[in-house]
C-alpha atoms as a PDB file:
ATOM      1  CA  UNK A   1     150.743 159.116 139.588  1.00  0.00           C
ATOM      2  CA  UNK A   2     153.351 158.938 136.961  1.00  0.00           C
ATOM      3  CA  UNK A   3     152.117 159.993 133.503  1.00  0.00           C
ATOM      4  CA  UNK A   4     155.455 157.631 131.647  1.00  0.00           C
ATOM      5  CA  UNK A   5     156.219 153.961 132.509  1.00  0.00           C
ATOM      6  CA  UNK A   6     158.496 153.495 135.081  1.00  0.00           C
ATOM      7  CA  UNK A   7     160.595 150.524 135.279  1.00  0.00           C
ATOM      8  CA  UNK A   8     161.649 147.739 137.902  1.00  0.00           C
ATOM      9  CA  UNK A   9     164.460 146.217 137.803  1.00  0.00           C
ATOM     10  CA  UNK A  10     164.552 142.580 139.852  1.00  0.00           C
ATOM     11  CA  UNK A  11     167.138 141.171 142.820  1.00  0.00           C
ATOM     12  CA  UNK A  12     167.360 138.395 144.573  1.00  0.00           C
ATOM     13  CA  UNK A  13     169.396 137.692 147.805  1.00  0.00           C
ATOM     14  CA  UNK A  14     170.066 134.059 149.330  1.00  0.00           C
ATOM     15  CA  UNK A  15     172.023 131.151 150.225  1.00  0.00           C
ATOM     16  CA  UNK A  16     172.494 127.528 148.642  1.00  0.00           C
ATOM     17  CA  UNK A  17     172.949 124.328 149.872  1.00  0.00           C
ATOM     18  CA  UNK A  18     176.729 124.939 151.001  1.00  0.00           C
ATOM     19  CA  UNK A  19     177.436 128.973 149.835  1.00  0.00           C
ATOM     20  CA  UNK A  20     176.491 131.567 152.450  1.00  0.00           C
ATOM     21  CA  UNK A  21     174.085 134.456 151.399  1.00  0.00           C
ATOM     22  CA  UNK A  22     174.852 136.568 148.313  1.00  0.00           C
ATOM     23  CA  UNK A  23     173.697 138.528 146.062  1.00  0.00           C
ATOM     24  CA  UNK A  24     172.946 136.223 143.015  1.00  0.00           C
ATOM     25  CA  UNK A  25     170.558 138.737 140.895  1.00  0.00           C
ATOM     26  CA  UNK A  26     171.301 142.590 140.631  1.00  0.00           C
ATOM     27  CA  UNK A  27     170.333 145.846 138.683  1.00  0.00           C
ATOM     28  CA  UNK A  28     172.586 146.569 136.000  1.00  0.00           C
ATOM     29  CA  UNK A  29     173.095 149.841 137.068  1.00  0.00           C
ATOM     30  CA  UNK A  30     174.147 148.761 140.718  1.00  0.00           C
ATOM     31  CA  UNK A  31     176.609 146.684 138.919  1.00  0.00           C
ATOM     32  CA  UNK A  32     177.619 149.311 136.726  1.00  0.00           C
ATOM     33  CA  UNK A  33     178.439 151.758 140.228  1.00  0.00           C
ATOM     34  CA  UNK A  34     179.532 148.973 142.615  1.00  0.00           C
ATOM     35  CA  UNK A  35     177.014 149.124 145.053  1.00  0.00           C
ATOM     36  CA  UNK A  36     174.586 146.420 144.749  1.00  0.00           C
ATOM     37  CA  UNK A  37     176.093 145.386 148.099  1.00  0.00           C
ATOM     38  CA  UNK A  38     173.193 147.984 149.696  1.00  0.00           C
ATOM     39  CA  UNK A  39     170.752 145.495 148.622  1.00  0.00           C
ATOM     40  CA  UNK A  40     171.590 142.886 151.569  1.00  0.00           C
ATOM     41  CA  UNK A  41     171.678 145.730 153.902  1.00  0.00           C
ATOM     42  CA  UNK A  42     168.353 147.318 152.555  1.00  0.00           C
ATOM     43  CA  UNK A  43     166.597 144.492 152.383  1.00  0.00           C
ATOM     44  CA  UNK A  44     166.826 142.606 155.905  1.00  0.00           C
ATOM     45  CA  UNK A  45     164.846 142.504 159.433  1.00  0.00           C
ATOM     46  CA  UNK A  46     163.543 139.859 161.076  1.00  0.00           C
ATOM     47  CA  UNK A  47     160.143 138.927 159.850  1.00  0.00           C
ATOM     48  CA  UNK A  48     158.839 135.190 158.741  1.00  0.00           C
ATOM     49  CA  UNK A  49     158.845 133.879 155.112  1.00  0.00           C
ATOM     50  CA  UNK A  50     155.481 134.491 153.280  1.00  0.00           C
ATOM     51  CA  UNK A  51     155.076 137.801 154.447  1.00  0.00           C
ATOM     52  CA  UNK A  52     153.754 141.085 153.187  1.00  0.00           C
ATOM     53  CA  UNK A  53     156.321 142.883 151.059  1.00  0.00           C
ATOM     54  CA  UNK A  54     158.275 145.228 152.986  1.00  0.00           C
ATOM     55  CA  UNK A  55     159.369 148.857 151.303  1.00  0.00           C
ATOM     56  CA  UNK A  56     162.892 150.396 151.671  1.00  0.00           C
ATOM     57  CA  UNK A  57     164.289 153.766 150.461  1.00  0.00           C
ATOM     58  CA  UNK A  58     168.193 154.337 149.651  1.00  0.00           C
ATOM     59  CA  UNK A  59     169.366 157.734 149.486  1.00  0.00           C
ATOM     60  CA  UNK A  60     173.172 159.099 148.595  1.00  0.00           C
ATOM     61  CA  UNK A  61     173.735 156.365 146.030  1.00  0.00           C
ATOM     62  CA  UNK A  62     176.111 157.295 142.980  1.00  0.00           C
ATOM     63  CA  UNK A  63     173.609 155.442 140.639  1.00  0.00           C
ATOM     64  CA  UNK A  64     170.917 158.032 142.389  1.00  0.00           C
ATOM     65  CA  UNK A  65     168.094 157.341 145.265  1.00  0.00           C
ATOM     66  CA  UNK A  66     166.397 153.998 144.783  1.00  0.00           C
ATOM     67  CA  UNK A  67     163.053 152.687 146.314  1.00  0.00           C
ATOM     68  CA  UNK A  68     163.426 148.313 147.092  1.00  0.00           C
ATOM     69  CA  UNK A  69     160.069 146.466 147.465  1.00  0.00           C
ATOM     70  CA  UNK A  70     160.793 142.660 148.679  1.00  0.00           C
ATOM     71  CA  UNK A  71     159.616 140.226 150.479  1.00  0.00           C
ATOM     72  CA  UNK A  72     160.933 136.419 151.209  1.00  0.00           C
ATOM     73  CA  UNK A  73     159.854 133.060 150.115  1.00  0.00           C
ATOM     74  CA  UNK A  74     160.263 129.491 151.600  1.00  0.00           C
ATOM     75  CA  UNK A  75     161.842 127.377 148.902  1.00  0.00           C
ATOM     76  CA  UNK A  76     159.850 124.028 147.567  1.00  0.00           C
ATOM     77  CA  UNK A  77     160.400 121.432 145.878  1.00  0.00           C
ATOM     78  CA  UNK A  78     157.848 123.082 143.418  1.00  0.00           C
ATOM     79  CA  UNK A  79     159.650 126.090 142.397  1.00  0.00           C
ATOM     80  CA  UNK A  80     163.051 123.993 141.188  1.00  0.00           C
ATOM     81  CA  UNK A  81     161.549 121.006 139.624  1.00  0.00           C
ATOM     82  CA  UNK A  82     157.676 121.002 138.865  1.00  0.00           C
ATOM     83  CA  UNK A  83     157.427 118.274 141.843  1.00  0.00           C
ATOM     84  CA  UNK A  84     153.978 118.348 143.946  1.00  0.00           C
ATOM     85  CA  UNK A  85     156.151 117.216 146.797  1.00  0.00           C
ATOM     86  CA  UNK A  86     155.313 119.178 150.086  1.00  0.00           C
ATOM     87  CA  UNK A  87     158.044 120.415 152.350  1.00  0.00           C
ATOM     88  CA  UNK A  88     160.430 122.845 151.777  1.00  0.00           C
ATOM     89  CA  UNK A  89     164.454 122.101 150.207  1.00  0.00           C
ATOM     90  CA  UNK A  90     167.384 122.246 152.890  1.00  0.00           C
ATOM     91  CA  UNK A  91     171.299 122.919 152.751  1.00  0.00           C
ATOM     92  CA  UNK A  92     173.173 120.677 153.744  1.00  0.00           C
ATOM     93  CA  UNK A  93     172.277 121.088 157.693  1.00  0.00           C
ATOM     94  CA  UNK A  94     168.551 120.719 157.021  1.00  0.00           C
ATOM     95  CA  UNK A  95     167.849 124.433 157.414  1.00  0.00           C
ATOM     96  CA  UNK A  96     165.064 125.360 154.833  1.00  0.00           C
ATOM     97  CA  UNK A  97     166.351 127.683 152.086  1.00  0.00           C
ATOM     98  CA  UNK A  98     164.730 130.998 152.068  1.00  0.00           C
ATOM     99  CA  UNK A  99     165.013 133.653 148.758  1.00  0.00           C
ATOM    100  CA  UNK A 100     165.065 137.104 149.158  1.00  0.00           C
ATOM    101  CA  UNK A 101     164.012 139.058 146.194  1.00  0.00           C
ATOM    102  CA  UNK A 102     161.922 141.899 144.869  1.00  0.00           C
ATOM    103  CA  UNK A 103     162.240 144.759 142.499  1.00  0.00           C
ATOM    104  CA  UNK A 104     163.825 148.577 142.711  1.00  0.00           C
ATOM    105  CA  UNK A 105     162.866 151.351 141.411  1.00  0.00           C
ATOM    106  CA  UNK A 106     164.660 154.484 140.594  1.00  0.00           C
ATOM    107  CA  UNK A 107     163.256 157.980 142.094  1.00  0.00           C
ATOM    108  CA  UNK A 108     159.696 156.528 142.220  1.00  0.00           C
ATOM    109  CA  UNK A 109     157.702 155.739 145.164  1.00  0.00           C
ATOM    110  CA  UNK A 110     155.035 152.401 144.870  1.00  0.00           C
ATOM    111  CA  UNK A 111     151.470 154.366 145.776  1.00  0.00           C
ATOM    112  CA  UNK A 112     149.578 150.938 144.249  1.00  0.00           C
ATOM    113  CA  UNK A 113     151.203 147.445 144.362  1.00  0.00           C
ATOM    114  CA  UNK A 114     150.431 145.014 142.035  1.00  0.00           C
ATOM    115  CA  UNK A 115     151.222 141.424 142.305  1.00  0.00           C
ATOM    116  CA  UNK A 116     151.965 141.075 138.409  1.00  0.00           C
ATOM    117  CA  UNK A 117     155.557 143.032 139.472  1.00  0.00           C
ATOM    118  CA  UNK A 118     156.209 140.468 142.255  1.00  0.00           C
ATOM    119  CA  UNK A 119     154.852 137.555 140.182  1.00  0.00           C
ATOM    120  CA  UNK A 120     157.558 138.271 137.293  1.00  0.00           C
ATOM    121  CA  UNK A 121     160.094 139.276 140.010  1.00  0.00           C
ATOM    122  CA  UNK A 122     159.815 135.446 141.183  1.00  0.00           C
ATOM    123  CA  UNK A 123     159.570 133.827 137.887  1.00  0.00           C
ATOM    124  CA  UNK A 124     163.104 135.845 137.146  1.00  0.00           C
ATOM    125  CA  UNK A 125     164.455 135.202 140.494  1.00  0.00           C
ATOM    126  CA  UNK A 126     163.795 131.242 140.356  1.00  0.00           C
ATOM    127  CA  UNK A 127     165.532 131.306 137.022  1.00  0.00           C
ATOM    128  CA  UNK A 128     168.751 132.611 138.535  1.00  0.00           C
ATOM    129  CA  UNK A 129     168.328 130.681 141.823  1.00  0.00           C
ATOM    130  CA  UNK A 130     168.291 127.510 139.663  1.00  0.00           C
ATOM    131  CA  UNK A 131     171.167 128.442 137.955  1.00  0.00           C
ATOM    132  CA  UNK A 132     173.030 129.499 141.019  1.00  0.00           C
ATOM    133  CA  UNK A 133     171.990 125.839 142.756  1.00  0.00           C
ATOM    134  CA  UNK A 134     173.334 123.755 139.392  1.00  0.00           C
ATOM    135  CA  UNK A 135     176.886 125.424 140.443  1.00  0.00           C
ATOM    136  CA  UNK A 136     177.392 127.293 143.453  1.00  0.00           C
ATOM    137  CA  UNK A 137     180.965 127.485 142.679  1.00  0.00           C
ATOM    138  CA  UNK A 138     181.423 128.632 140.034  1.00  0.00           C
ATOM    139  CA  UNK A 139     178.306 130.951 139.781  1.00  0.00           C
ATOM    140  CA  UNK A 140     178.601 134.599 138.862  1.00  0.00           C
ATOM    141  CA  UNK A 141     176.559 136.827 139.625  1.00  0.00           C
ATOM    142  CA  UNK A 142     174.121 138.022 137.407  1.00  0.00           C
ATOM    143  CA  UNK A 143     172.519 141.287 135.943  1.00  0.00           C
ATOM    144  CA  UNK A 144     168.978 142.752 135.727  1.00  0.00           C
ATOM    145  CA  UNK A 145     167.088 144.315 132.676  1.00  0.00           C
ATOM    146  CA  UNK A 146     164.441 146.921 133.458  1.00  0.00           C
ATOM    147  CA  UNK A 147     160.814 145.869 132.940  1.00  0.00           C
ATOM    148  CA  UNK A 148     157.857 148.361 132.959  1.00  0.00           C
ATOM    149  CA  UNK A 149     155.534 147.948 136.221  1.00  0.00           C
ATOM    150  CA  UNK A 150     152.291 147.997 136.483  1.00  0.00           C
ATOM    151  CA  UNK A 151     152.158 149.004 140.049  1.00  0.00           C
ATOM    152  CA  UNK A 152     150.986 152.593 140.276  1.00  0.00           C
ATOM    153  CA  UNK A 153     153.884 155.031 141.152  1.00  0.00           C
ATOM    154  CA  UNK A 154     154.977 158.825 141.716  1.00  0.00           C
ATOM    155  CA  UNK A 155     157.618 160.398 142.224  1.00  0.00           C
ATOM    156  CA  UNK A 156     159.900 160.183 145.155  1.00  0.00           C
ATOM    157  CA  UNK A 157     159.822 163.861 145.299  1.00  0.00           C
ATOM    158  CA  UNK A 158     156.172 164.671 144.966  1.00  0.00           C
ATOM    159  CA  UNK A 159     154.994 162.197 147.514  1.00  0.00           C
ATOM    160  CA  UNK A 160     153.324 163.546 150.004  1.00  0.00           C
ATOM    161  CA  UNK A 161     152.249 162.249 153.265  1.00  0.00           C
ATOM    162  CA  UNK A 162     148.766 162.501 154.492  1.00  0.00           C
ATOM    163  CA  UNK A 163     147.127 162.446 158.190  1.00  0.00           C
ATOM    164  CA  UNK A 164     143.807 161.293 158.513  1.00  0.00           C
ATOM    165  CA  UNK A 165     142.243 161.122 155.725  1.00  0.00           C
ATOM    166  CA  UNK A 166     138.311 162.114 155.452  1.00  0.00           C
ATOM    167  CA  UNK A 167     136.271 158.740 154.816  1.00  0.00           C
ATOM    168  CA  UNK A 168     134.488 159.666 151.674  1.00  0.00           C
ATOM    169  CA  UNK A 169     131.239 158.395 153.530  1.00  0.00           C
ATOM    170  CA  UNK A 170     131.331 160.989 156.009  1.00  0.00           C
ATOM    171  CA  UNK A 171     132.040 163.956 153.955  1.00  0.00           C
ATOM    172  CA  UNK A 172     129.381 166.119 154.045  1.00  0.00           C
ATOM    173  CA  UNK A 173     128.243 168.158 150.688  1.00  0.00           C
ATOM    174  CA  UNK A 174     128.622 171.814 150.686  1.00  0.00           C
ATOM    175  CA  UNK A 175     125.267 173.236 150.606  1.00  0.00           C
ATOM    176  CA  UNK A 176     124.073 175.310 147.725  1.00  0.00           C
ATOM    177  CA  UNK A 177     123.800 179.337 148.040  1.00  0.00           C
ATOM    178  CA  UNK A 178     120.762 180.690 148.930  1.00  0.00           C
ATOM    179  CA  UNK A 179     118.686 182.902 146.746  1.00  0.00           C
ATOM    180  CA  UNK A 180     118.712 186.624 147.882  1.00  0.00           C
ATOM    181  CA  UNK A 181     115.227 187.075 149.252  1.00  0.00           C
ATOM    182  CA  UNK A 182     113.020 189.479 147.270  1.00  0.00           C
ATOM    183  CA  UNK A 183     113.852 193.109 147.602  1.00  0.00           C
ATOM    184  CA  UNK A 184     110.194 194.822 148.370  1.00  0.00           C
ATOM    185  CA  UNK A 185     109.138 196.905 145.699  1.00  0.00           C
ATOM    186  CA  UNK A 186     110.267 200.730 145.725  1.00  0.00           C
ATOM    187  CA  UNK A 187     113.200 199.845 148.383  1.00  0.00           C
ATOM    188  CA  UNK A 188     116.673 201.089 147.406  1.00  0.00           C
ATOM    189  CA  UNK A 189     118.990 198.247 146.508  1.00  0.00           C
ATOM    190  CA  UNK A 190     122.730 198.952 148.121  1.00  0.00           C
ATOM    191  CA  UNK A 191     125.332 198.387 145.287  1.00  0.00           C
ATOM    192  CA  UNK A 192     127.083 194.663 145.711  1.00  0.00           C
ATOM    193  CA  UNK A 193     130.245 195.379 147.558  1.00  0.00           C
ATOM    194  CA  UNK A 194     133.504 195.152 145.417  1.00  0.00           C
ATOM    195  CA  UNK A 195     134.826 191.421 145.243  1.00  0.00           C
ATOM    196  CA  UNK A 196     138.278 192.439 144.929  1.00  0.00           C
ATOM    197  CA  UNK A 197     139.666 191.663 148.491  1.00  0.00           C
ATOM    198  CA  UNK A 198     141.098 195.183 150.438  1.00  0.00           C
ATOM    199  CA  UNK A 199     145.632 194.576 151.093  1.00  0.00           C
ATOM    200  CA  UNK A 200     146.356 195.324 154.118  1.00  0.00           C
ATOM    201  CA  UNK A 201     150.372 195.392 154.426  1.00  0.00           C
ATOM    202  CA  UNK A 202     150.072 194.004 158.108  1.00  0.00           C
ATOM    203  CA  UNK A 203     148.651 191.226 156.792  1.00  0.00           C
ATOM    204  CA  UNK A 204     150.717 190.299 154.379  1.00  0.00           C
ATOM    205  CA  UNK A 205     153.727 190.814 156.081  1.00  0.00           C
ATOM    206  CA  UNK A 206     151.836 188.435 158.842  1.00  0.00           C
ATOM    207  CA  UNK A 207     151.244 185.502 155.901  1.00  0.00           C
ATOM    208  CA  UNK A 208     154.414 186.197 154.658  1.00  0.00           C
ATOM    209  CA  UNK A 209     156.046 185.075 158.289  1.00  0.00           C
ATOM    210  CA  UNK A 210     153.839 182.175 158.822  1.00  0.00           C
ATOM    211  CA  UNK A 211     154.656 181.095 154.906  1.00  0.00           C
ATOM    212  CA  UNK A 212     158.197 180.776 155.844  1.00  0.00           C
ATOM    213  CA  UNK A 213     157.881 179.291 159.457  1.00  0.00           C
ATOM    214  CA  UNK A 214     155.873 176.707 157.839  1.00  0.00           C
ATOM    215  CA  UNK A 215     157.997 176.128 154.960  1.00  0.00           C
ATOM    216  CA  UNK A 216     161.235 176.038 157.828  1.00  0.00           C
ATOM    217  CA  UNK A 217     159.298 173.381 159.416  1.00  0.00           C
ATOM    218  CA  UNK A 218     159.268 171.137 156.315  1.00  0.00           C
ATOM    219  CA  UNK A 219     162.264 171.617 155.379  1.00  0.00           C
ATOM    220  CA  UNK A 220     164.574 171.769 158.287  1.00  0.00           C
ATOM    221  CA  UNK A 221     163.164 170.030 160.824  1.00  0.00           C
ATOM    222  CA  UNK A 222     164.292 166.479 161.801  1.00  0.00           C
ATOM    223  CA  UNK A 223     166.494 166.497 164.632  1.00  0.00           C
ATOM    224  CA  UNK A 224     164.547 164.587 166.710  1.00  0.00           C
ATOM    225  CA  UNK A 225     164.963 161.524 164.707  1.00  0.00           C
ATOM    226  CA  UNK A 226     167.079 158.847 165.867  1.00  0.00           C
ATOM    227  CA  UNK A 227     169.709 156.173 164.223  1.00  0.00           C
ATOM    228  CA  UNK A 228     168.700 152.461 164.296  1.00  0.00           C
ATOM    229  CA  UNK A 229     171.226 150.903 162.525  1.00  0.00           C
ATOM    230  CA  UNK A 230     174.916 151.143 160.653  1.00  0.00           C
ATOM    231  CA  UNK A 231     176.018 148.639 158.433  1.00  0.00           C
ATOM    232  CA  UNK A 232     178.837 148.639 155.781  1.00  0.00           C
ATOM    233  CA  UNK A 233     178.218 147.673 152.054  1.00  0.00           C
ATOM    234  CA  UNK A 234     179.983 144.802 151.221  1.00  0.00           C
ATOM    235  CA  UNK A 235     182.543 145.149 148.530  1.00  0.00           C
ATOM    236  CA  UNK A 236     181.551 143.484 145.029  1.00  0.00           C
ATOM    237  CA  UNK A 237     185.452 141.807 145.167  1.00  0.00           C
ATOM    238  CA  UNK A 238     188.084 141.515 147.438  1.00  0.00           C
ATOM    239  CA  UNK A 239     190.863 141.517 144.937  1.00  0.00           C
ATOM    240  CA  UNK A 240     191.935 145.341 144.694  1.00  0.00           C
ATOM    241  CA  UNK A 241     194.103 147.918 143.089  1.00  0.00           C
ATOM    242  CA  UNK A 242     196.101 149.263 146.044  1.00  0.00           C
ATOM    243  CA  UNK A 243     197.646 151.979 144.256  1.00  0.00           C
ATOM    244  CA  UNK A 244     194.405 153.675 143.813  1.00  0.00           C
ATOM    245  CA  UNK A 245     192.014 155.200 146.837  1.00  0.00           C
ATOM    246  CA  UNK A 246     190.064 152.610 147.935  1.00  0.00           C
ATOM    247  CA  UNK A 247     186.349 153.448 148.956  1.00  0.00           C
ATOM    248  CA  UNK A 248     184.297 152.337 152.058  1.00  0.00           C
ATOM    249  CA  UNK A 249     181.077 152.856 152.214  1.00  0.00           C
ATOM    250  CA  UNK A 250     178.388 152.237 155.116  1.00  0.00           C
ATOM    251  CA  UNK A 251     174.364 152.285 155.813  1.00  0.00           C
ATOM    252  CA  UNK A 252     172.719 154.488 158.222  1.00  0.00           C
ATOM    253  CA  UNK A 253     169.367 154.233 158.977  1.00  0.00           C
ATOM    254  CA  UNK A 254     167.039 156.618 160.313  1.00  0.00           C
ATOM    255  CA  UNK A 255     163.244 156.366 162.083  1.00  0.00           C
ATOM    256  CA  UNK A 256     162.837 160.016 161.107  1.00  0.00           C
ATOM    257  CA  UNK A 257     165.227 163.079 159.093  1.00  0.00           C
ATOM    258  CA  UNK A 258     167.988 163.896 161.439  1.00  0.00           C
ATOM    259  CA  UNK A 259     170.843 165.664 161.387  1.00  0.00           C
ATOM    260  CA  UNK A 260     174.015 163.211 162.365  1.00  0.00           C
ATOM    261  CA  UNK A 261     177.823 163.466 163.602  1.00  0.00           C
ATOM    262  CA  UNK A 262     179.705 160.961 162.946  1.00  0.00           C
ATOM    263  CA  UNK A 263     183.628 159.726 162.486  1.00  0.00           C
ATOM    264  CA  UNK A 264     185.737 156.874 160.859  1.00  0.00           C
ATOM    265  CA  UNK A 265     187.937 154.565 162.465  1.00  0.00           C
ATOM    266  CA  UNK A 266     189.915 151.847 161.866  1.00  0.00           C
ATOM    267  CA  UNK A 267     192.746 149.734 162.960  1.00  0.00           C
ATOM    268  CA  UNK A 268     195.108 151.300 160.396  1.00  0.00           C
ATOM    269  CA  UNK A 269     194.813 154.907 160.159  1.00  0.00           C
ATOM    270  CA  UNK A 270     193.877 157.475 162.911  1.00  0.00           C
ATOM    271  CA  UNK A 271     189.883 158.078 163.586  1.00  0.00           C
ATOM    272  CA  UNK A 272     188.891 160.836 161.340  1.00  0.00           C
ATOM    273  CA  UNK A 273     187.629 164.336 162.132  1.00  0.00           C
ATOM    274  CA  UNK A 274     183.523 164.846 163.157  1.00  0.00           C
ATOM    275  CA  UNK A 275     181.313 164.984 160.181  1.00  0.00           C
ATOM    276  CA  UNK A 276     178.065 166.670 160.601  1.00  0.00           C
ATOM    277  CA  UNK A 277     175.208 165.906 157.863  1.00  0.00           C
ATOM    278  CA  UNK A 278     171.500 165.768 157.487  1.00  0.00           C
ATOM    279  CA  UNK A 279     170.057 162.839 156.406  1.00  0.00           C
ATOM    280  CA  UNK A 280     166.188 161.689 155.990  1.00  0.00           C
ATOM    281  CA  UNK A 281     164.149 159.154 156.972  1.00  0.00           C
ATOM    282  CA  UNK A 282     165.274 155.471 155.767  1.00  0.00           C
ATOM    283  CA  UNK A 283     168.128 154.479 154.443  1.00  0.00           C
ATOM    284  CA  UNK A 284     171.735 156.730 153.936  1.00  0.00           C
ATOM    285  CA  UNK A 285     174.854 155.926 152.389  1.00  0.00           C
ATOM    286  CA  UNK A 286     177.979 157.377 153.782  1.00  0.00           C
ATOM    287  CA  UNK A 287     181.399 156.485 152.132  1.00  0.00           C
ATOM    288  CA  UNK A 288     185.004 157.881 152.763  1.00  0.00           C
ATOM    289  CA  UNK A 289     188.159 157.022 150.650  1.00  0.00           C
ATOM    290  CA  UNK A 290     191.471 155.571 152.573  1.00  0.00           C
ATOM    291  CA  UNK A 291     194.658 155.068 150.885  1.00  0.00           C
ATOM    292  CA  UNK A 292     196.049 151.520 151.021  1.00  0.00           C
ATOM    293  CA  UNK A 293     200.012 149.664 151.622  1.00  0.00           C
ATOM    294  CA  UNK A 294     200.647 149.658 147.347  1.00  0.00           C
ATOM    295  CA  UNK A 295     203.618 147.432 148.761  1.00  0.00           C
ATOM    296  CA  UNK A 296     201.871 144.803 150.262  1.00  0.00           C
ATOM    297  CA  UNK A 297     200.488 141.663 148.651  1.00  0.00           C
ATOM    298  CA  UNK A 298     197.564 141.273 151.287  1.00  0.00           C
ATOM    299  CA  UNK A 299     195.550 144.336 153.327  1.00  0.00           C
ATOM    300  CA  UNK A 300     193.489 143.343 156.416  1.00  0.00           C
ATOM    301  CA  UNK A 301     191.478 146.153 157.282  1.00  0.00           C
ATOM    302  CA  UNK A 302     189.003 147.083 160.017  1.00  0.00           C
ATOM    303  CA  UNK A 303     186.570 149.870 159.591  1.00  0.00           C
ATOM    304  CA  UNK A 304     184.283 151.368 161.407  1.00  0.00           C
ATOM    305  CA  UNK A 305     181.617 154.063 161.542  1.00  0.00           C
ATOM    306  CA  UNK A 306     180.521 155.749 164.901  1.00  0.00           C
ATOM    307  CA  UNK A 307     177.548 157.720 164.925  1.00  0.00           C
ATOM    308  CA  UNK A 308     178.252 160.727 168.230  1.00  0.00           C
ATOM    309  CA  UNK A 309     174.847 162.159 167.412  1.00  0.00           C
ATOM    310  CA  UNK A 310     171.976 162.259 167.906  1.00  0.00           C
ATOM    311  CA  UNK A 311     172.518 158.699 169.592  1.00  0.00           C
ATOM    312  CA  UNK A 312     175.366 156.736 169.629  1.00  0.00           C
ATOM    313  CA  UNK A 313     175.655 153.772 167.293  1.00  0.00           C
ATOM    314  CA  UNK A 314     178.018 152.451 165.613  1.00  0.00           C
ATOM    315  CA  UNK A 315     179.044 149.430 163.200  1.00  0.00           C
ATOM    316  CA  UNK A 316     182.093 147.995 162.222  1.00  0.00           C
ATOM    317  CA  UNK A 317     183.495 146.074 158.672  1.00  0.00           C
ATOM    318  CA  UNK A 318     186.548 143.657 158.379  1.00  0.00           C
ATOM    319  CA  UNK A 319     187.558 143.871 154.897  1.00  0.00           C
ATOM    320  CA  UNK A 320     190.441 141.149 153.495  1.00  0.00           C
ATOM    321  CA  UNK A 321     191.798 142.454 150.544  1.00  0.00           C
ATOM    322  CA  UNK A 322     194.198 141.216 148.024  1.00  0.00           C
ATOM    323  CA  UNK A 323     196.265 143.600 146.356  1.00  0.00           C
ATOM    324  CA  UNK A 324     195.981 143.423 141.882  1.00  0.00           C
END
């Protein structure tokens, strides 16, 4: 458990009555480093409205590795106007509108979940959605301010997995020593034997081995984990300076640590060289930099990252830029 507050900072994700999904509701310091766009990609799956929150780690962000707790919500007349009116509000094809929101926390994992962090996610949330709904158009989006949660955390580092647990009813009680029994009188008492333990350099070159096998195995091992998905971050704007490097960046996400290969291509430039990197479990950003036409007033771009190994998957971007 964390022995200083830690702080949340809210999102929300969705789609109005005529505007596609967006991002409507970010951290200030995704906004700050240009990558809120991981929160779309973070935060998806197919699962119904209504349903348990859902946890999500990022890793290899410039703003550092974030943890995203979310969940979605059916939108009612209730939560825009007051109104007791059953049902749920539509776009204009009659599809019910859904939110997408949560909090994220920076290098913390949630060990405790309490609803008084979702509950003022939502109130903030519905405060932006309503805004965003008064004037799709013309609707920017907007920034997050940390809040301290009360869900019980620790950090991302420290936490620790652990296999089957001992129900506390079934742990049995060490029993107490038992007395010496009663040395007969005029019989010669041995001297206790030493407690200090004899070293024996066999075996301690023995746990010395089996310290560092073990500690191998934590560390290094992963390579039977697999890739599920790749996705790109979306960029924050399409309008772009062209005379500076211009920077891609894509999701990979993994069922367990791995290590990957993977190239770049695209329909502009050649497909890069094979990158090899490990990655853990969850969520991984890779990026890469291209150089754009600084002559040109418009730059359609496809981009895509393979993943070679350990399984081949891959996922591709088109970006339409406009040249500043």
């Amino acid at each position: 458990m964390s022995d200083h507050p830690v702080h949340g900072w809210v999102f929300l994700v969705a789609r109005g009555r005529r505007k596609g999904y967006q991002s409507l509701l970010v951290p200030d310091f995704l906004v700050q480093s240009n990558e809120y766009g991981v929160l779309g990609q973070a935060a998806s799956g197919d699962f119904p409205p209504e349903g348990a929150p859902r946890f999500s780690r990022i890793n290899g962000l410039a703003a550092g590795d974030v943890t995203v707790v979310y969940l979605t919500q059916r939108l009612t007349p209730a939560d825009l106007d007051g109104s007791p009116a059953g049902g749920s509000v539509t776009d204009e094809f009659g599809r019910p509108l859904d939110l997408l929101y949560g909090f994220v926390c920076r290098g913390a994992d949630i060990v405790d979940l309490q609803q008084t962090d979702f509950a003022a996610a939502r109130a903030e949330a519905l405060r932006t959605y309503q805004r965003f709904l008064a004037d799709e158009s013309g609707f920017m989006v907007e920034s997050s301010r940390p809040f301290v949660l009360r869900s019980v955390t620790a950090p991302a580092q420290q936490q620790q997995p652990v296999l089957e647990p001992t129900p506390v009813g079934d742990a049995t009680p060490a029993p107490y020593p038992l007395s010496p029994p009663p040395v007969p009188e005029g019989a010669a008492v041995a001297a206790p034997a030493s407690g200090r333990p004899t070293f024996s350099p066999v075996l301690a070159a023995a746990l010395i081995v089996a310290v560092s096998l073990i500690a191998w195995l934590v560390l290094f091992r992963g390579d039977d984990g697999k890739i599920t998905k790749v996705s790109f971050v979306e960029p924050s704007s399409s309008n772009v300076f062209c005379t500076a490097p211009f920077t891609l960046r894509a999701t990979v996400t993994a069922d367990a640590a791995t290590k990957i290969k993977y190239h770049w291509e695209s329909n502009i430039f050649p497909p890069s060289a094979p990158i090899e990197k490990t990655i853990p479990e969850g969520d991984s950003i890779l990026e890469t930099k291209v150089d754009l036409d600084d002559n040109a007033d418009r730059v359609e771009l496809t981009q895509a990252l393979v993943v070679d190994e350990p399984n081949n998957v891959s996922g591709k971007y088109d970006y339409h830029l406009t040249c500043k």
